[in-house]
C-alpha atoms as a PDB file:
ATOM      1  CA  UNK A   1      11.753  -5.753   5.139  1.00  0.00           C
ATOM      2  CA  UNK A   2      11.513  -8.896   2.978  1.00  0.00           C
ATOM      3  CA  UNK A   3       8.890 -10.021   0.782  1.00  0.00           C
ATOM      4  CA  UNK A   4       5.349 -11.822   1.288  1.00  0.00           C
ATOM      5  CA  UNK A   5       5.556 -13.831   4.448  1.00  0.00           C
ATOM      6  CA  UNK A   6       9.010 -12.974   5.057  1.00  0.00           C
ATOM      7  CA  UNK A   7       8.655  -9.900   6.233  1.00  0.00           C
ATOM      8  CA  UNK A   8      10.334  -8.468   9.211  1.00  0.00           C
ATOM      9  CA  UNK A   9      10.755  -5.517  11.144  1.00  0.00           C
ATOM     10  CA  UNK A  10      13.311  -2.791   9.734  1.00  0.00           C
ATOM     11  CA  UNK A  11      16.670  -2.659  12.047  1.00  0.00           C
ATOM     12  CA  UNK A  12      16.360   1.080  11.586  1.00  0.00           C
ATOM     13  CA  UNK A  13      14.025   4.006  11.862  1.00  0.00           C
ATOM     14  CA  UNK A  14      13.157   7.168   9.365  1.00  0.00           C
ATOM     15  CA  UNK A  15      12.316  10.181  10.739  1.00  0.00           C
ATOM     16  CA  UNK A  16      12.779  11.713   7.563  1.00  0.00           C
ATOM     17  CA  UNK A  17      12.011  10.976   3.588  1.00  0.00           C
ATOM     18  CA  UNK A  18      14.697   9.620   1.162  1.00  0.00           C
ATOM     19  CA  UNK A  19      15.044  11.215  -2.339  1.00  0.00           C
ATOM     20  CA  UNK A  20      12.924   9.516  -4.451  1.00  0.00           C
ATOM     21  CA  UNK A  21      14.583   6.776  -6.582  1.00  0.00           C
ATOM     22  CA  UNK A  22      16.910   6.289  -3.356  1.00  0.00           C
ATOM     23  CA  UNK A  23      17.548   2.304  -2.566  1.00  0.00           C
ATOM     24  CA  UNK A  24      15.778   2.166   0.546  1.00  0.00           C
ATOM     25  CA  UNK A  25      12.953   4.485  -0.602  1.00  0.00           C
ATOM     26  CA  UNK A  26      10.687   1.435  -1.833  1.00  0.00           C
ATOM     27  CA  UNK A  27      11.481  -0.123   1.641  1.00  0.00           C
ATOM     28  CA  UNK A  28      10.250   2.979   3.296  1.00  0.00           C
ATOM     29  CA  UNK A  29       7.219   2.817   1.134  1.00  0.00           C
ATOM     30  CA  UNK A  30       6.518  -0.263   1.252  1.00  0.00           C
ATOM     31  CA  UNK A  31       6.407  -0.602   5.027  1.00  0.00           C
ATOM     32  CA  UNK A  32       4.231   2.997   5.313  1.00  0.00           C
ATOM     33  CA  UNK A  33       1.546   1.769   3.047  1.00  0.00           C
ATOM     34  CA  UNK A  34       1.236  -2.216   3.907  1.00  0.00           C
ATOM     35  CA  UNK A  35      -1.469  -2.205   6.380  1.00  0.00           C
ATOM     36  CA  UNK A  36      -3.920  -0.212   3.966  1.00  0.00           C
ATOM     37  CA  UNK A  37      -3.256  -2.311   1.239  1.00  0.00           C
ATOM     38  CA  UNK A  38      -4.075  -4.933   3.675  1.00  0.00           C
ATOM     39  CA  UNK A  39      -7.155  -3.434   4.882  1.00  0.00           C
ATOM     40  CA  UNK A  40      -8.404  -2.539   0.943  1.00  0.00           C
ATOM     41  CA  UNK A  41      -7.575  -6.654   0.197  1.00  0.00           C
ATOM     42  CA  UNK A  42      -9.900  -7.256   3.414  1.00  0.00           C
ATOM     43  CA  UNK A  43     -12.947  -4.890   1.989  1.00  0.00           C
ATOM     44  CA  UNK A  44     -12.781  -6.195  -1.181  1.00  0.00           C
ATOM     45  CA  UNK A  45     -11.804  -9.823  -1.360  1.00  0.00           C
ATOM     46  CA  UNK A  46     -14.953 -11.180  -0.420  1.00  0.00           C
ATOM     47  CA  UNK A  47     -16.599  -9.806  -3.713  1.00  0.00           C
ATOM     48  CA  UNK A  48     -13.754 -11.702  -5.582  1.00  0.00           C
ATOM     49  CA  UNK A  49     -11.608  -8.399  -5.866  1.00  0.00           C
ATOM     50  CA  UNK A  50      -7.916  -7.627  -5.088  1.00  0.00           C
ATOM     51  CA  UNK A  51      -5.303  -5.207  -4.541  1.00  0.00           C
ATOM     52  CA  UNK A  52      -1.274  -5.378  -5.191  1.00  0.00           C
ATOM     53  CA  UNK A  53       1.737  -2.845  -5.176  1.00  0.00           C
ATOM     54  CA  UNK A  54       4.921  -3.343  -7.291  1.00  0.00           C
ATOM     55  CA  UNK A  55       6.976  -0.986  -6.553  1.00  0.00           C
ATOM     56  CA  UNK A  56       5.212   2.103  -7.959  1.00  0.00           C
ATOM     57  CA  UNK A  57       2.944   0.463  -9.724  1.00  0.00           C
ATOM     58  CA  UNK A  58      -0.729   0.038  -7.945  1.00  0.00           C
ATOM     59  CA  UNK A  59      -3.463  -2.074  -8.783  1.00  0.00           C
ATOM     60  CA  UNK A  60      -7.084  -3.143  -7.394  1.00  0.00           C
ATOM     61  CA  UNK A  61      -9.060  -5.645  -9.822  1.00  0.00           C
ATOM     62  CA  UNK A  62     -12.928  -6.613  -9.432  1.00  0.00           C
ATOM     63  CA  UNK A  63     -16.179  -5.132 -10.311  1.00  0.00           C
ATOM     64  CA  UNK A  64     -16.091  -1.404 -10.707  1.00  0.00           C
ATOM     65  CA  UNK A  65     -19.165  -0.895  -8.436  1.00  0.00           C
ATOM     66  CA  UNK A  66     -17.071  -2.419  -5.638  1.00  0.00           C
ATOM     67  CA  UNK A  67     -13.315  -1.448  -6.946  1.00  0.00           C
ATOM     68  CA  UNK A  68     -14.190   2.799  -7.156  1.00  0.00           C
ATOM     69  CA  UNK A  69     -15.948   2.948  -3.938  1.00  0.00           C
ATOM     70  CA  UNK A  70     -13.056   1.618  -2.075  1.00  0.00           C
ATOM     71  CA  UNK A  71     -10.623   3.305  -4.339  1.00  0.00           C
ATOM     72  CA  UNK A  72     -11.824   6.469  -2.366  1.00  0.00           C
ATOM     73  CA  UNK A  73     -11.549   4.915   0.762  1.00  0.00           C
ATOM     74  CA  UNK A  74      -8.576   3.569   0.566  1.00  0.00           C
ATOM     75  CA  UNK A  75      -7.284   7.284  -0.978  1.00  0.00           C
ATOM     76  CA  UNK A  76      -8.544   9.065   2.295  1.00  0.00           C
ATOM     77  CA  UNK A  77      -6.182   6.032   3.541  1.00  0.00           C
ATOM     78  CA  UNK A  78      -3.291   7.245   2.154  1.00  0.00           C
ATOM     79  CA  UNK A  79      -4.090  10.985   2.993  1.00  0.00           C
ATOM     80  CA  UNK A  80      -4.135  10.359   6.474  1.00  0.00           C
ATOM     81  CA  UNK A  81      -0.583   9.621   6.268  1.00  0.00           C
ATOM     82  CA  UNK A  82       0.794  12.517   3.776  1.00  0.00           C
ATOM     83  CA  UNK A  83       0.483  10.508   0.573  1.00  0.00           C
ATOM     84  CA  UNK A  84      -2.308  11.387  -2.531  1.00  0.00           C
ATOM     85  CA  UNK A  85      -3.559   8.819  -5.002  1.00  0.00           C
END
């Protein structure tokens, strides 16, 4: 929970989803799909590229010929853990 570097571990588990629009559902989001936002920032950044989550709202910027290709990478991401881009 918490924001940038002030993140810390959840006092709580889920074992089950929230109804969407639910308070804690962006917290339960948001901790499921941190590391592969991290790992997309990692593939891209070196070509001057980037990736950030707002609540719902997804973006990756750069170069198309390096944003699409890992746009399907990081979607086969996401699938691994029950979520479609």
């Amino acid at each position: 929970m918490g924001s940038g570097i002030r993140l810390i571990n959840a006092p709580f588990l889920s074992k089950k989803g929230v109804q969407q629009g639910a308070v804690e559902s962006s917290w339960f989001c948001a901790i499921v799909v941190d590391n592969l936002f991290k790992k997309l920032n990692q593939h891209i950044a070196p070509h001057g590229s980037g990736a950030m989550a707002i609540i719902n709202n997804n973006y990756a910027m750069g170069p198309q010929a390096i944003i699409f290709p890992a746009n399907k990478v990081f979607a086969a991401d996401l699938g691994k853990i029950g979520l479609q881009l």
